[in-house]
Protein backbone atom coordinates (compact mmCIF):
# COMPACT_ATOMS: atom_id res chain seq x y z
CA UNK A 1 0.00 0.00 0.00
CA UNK A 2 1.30 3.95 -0.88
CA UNK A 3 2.15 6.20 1.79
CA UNK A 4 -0.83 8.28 2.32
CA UNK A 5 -0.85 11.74 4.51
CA UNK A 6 -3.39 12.38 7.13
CA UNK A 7 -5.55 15.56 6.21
CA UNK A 8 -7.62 17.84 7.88
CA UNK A 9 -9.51 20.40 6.51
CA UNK A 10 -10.84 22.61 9.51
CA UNK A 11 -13.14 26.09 9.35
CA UNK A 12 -13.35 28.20 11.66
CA UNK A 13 -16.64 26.62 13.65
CA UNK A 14 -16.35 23.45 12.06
CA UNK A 15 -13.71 20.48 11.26
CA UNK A 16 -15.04 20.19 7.27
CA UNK A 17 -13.40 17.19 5.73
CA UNK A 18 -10.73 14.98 7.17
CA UNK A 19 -9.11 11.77 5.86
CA UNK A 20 -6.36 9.71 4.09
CA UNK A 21 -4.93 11.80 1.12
CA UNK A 22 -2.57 10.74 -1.78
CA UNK A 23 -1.74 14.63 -2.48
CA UNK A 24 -3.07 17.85 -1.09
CA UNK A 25 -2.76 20.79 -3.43
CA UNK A 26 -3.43 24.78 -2.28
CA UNK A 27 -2.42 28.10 -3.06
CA UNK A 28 -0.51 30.38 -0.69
CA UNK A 29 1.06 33.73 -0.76
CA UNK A 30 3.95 32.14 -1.89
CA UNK A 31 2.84 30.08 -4.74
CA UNK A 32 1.03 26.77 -5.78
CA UNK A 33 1.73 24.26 -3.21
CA UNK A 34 1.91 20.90 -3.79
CA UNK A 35 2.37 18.06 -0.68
CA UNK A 36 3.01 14.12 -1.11
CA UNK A 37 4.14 11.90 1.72
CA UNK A 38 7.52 12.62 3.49
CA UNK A 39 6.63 16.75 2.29
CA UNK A 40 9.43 18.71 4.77
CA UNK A 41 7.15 20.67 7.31
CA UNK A 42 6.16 24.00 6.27
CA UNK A 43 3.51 26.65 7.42
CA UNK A 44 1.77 28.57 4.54
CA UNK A 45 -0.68 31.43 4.17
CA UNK A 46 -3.45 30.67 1.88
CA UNK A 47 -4.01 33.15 -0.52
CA UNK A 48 -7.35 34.79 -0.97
CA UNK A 49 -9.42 33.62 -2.72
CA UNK A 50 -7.83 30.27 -3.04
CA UNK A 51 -8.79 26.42 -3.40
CA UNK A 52 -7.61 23.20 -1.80
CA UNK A 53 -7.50 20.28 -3.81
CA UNK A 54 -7.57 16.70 -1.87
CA UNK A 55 -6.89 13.81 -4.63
CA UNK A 56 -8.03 10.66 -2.12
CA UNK A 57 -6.79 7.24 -2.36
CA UNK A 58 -8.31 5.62 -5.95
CA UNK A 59 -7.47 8.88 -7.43
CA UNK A 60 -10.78 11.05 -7.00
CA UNK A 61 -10.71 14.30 -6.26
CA UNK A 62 -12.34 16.58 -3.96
CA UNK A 63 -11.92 20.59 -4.18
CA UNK A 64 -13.12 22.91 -1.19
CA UNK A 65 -12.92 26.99 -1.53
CA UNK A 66 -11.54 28.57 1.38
CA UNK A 67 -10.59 31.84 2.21
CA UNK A 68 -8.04 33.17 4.70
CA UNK A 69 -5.95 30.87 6.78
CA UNK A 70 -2.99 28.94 7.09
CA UNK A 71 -1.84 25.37 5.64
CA UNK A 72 0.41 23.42 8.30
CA UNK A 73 2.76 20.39 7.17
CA UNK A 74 3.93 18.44 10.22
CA UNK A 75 5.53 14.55 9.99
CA UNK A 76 1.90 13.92 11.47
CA UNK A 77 -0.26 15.22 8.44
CA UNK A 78 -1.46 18.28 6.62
CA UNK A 79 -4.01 20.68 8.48
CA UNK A 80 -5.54 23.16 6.90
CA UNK A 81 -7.26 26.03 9.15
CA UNK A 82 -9.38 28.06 7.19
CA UNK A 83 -11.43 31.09 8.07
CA UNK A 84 -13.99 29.48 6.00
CA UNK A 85 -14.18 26.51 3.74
CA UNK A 86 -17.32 25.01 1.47
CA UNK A 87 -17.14 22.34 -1.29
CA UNK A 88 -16.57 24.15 -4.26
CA UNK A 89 -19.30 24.49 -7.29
CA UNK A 90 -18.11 22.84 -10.98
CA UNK A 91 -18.40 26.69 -12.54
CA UNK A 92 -15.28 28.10 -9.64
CA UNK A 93 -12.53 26.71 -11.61
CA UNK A 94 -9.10 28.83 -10.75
């Protein structure tokens, strides 16, 4: 079985999506971010407005909108702390 990381997606009243994740994918002040398995740990502002793309275990996809907040990666998992965060609509492609 593949290394997987542990995600979790959390809003600001609510933990939103969490899980086993091939890849977690999100953009931050700094750029696109991308993080596999064995990722170095980092802390990252999201940019505004910004997406965060889990691609699950299988290879689906899901894709949340979220603005303001931080992405953590720690040897434990990814956590992303979001002011707010809701599954995003087919039509808010980036």
């Amino acid at each position: 079985m593949a290394e997987q990381l542990n995600v979790q997606l959390v809003a600001v009243e609510e933990k939103v999506w969490s899980g086993k994740a091939e890849m977690v994918s999100a953009r931050t002040t700094e750029g696109e971010l991308g993080v596999l398995p064995g990722h170095a740990p980092l802390l990252g502002q999201l940019a505004e407005p910004g997406q965060v793309r889990i691609k699950l275990p299988g290879g689906e996809q899901v894709t949340y909108d979220v603005s303001g907040g931080f992405v953590s990666v720690s040897g434990q998992g990814v956590t992303v702390l979001a002011e707010s965060a809701a599954p995003a609509s087919a039509a808010s492609g980036n």
